[in-house]
Structure formats: C-alpha cells, structure tokens
N, C-alpha and C. Protein backbone atom coordinates (compact mmCIF):
# COMPACT_ATOMS: atom_id res chain seq x y z
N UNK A 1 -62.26 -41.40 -45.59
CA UNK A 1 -62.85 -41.77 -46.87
C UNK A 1 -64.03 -42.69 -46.61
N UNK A 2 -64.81 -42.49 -47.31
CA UNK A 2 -66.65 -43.03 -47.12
C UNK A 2 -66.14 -44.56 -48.19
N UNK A 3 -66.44 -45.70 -47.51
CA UNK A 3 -66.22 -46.88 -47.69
C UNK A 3 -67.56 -46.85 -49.21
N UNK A 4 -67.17 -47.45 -50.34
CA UNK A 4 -68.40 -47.77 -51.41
C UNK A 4 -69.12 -48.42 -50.95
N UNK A 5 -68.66 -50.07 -50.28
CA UNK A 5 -69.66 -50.75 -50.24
C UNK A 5 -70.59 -50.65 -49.20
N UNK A 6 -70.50 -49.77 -48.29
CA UNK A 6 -70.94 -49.26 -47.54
C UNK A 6 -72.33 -48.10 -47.58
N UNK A 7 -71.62 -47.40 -48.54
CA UNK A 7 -72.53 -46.50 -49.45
C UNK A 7 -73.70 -47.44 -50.16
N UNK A 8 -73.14 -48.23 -50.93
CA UNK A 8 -74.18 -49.39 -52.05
C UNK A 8 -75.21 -50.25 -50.32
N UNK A 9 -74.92 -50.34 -49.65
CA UNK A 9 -75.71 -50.80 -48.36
C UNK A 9 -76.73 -49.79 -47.95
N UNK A 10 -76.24 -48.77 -47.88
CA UNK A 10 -76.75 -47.86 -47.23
C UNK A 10 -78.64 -47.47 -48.50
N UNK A 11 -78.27 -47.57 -49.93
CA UNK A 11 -78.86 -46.88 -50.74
C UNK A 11 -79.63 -48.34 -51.04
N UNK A 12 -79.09 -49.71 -50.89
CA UNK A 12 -80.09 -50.70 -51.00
C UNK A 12 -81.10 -50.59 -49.63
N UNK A 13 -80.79 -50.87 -48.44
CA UNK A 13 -81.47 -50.66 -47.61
C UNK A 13 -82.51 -49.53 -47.79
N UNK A 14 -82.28 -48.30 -48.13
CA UNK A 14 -83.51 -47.12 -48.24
C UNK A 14 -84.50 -47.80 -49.41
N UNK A 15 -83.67 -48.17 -50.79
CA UNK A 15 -84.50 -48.88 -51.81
C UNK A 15 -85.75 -49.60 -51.23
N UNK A 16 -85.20 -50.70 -50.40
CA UNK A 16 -86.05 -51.64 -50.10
C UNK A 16 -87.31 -51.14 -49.07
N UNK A 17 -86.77 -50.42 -48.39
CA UNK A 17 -87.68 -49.46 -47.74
C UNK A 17 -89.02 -48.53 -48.18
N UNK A 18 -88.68 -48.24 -49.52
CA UNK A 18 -89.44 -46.96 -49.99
C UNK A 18 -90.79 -48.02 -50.68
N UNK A 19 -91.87 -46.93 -50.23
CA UNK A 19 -93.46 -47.84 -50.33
C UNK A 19 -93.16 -47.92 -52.03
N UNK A 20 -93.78 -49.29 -52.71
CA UNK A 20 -93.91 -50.02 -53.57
C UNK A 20 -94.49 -48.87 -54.76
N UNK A 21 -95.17 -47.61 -54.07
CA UNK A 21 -95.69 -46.74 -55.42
C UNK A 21 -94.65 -46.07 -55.58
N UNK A 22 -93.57 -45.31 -54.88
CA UNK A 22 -92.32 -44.84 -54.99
C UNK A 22 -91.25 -45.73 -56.13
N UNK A 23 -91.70 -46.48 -55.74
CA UNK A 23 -90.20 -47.59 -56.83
C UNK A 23 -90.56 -47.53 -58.26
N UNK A 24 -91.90 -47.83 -58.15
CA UNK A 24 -92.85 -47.77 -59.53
C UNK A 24 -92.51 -46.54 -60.44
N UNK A 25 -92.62 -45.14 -59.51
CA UNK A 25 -92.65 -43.79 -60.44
C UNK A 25 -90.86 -43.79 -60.47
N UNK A 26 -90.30 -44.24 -59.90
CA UNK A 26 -89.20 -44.17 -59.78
C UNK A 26 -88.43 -44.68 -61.25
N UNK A 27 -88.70 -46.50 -61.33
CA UNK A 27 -88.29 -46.94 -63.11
C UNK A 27 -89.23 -46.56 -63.82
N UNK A 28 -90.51 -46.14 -63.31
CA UNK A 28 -91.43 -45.50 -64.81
C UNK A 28 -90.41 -43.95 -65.32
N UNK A 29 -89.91 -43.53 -64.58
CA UNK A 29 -88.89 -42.13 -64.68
C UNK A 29 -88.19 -42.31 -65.34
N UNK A 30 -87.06 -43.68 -64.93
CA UNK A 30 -85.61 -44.05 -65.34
C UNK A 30 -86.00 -44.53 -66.85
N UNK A 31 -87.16 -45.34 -67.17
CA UNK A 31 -87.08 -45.90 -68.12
C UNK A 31 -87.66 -44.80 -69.19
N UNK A 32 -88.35 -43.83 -69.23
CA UNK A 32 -88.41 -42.93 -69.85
C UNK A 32 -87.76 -41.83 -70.18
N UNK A 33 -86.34 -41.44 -69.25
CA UNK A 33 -85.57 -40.96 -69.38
C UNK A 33 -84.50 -41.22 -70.04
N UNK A 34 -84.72 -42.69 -70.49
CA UNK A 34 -83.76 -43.58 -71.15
C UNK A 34 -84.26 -43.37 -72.50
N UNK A 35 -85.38 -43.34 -72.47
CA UNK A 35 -86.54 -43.71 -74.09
C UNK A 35 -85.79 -42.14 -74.86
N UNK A 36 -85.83 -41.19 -74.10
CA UNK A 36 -85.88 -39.77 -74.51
C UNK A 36 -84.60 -39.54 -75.02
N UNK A 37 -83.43 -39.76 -73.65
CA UNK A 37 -82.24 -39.55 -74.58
C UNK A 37 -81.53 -40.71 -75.62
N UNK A 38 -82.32 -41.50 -75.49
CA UNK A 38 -82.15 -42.68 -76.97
C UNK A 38 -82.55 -42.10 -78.19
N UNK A 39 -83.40 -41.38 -77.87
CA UNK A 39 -84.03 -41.16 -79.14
C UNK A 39 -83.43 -39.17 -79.33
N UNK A 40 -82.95 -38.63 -78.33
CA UNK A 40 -82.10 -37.56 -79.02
C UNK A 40 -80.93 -37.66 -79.44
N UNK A 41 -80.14 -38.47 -79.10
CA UNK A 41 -78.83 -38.76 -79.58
C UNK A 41 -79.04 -40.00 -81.13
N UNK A 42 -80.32 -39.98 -81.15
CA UNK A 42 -80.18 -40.53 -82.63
C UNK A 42 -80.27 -39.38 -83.62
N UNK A 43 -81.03 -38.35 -83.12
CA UNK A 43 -81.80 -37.10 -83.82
C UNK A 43 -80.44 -36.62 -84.09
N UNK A 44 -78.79 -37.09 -82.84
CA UNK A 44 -77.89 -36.10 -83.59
C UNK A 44 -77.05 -36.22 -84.29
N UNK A 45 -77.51 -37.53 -85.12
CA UNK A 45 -76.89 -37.84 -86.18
C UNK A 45 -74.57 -37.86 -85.85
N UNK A 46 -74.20 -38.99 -84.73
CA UNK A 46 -73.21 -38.97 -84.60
C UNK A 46 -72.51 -40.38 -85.82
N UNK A 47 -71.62 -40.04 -85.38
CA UNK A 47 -70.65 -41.45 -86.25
C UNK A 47 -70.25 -42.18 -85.18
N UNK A 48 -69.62 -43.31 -85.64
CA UNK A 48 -69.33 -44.44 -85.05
C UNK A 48 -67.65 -44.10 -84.71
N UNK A 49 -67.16 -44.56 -84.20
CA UNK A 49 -65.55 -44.55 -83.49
C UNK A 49 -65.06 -44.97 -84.97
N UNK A 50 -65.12 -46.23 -85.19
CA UNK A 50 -64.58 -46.60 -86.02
C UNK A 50 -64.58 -45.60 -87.43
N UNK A 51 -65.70 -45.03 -87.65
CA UNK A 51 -65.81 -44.06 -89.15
C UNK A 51 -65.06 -43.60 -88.68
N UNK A 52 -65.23 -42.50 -87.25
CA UNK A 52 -64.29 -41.29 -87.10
C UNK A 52 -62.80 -41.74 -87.31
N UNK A 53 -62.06 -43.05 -86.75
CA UNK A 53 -60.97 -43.23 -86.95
C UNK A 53 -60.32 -43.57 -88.36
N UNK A 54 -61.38 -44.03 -89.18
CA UNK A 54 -61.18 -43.90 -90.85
C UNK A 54 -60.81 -42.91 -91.42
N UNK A 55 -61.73 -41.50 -91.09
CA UNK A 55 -61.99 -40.56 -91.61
C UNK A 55 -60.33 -39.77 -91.18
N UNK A 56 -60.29 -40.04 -90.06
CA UNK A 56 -58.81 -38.88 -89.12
C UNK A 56 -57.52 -39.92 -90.12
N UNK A 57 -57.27 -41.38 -90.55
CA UNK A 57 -56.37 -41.86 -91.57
C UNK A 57 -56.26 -41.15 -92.89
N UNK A 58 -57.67 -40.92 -93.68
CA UNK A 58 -57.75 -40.21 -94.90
C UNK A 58 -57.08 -38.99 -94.68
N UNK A 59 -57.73 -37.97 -93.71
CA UNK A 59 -57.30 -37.13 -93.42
C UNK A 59 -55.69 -36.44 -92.88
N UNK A 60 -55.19 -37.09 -92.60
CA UNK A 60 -53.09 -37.50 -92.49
C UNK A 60 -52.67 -38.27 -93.59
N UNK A 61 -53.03 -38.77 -94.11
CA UNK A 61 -52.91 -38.77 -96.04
C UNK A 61 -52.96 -37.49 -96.90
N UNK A 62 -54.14 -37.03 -96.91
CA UNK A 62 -54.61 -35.82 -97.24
C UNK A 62 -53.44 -34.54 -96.99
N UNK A 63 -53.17 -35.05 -95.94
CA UNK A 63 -52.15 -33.76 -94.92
C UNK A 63 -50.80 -34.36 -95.85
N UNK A 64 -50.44 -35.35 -96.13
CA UNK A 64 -49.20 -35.79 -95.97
C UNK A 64 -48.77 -35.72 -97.53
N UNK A 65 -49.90 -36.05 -98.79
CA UNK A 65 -49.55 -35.74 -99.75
C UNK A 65 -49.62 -34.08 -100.45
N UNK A 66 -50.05 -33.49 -99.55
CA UNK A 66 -50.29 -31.72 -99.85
C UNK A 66 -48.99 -31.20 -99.38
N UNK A 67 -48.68 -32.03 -98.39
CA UNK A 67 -47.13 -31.26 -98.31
C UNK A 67 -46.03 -31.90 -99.18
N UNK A 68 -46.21 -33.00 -99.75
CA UNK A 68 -45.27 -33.37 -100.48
C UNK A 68 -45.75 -32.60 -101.70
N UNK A 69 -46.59 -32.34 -102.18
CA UNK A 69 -47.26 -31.53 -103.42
C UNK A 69 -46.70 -29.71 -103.17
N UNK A 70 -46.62 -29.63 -102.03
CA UNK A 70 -46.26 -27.86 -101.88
C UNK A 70 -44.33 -28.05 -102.00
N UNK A 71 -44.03 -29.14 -101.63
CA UNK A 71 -42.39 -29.56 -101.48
C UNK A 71 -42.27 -29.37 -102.93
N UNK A 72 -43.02 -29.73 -103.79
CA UNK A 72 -42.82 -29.79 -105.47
C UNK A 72 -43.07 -28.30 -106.34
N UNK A 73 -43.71 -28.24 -105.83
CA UNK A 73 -44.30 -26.94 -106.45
C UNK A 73 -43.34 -26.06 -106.15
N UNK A 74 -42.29 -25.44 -104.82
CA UNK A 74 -41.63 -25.01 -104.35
C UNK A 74 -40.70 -25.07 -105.15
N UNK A 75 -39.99 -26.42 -105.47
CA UNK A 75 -39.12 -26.72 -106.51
C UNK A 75 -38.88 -26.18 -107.76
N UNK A 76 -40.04 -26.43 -108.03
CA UNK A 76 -40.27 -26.31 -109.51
C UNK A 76 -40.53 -24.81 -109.57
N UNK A 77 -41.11 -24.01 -108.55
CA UNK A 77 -40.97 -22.39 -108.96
C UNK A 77 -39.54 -21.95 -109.01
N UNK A 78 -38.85 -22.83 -107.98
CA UNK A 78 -37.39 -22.46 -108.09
C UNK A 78 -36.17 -22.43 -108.64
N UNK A 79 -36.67 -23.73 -109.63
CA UNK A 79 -36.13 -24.26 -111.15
C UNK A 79 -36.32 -23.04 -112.07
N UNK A 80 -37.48 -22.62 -112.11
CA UNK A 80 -37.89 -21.79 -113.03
C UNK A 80 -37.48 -20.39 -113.05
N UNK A 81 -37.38 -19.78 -111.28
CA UNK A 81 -36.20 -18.72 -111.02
C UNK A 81 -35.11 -18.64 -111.38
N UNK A 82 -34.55 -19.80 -111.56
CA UNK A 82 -33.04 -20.20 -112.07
C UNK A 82 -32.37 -19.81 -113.40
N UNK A 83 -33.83 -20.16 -113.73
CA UNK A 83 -33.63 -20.59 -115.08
C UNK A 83 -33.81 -19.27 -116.14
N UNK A 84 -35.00 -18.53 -115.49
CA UNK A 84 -35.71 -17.43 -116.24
C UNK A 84 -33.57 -16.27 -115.56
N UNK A 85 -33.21 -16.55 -114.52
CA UNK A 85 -32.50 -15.63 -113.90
C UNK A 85 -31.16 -15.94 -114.79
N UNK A 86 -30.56 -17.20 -115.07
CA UNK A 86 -29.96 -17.67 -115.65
C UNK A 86 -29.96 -17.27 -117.53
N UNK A 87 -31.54 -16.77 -117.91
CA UNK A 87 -30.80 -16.07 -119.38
C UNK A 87 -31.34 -14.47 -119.46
C-alpha cells in the first residue's frame, strides 16, 4: 500500500518544482473551473437538505392520512353492502 503522506511529498515537491508560468495557468484553470461550475449548479435550480427533508415529512403525512382515508372509505362501502344486502 502507497503511504499518503508520502504521495502529498511526492506532488508538493513536483509543485514547487514546476516553472512559475506553469503554476499561474495552473490556478488561472482551477479558479475558473470553479467560477463555471458555481455558476451551473446555480442554473440547476437545486434545494437545500433541509427543504428536501421538510418536503419528504409532508410527504409521509400525505402517505399516512390517505391511507387512513382509504381505511374509511373501505368501511363505509362496506356498511353500505350490509346494509343495501340486509333489506
């Protein structure tokens, strides 16, 4: 197994090495590559953790009173079988 800190040595040493116009195009890259997907992941219109975990509560509510609503309805068609069978 390839030691990390060993690795992190290995990739500072080349860093420090590489001529001064290399480093330059190097964060002029990183930092524009940063600018770009900052600004597409705004374009995609996500939610926050927290909404999403709001939204998934409503939603098991939602779930939880539809089945108590189909539990009723069930009932009550079955009352009415009874009843219509009964005269």
């Amino acid at each position: 197994m390839i030691n990390p800190a060993k690795l992190e040595e290995i990739a500072k040493q080349i860093t420090s090495n590489m001529p001064q116009g290399v480093k330059n195009l190097a964060e002029t890259l990183e930092g524009k590559t940063k600018q770009v997907l900052q600004n597409k992941l705004a374009e995609m219109d996500f939610v926050s953790r927290e909404e999403f975990d709001i939204q998934s509560q409503v939603l098991i509510r939602t779930r939880e009173k539809l089945t108590e609503l189909e539990a009723k309805v069930a009932l009550l068609e079955q009352q009415l079988t009874d009843k219509t069978d009964a005269e």
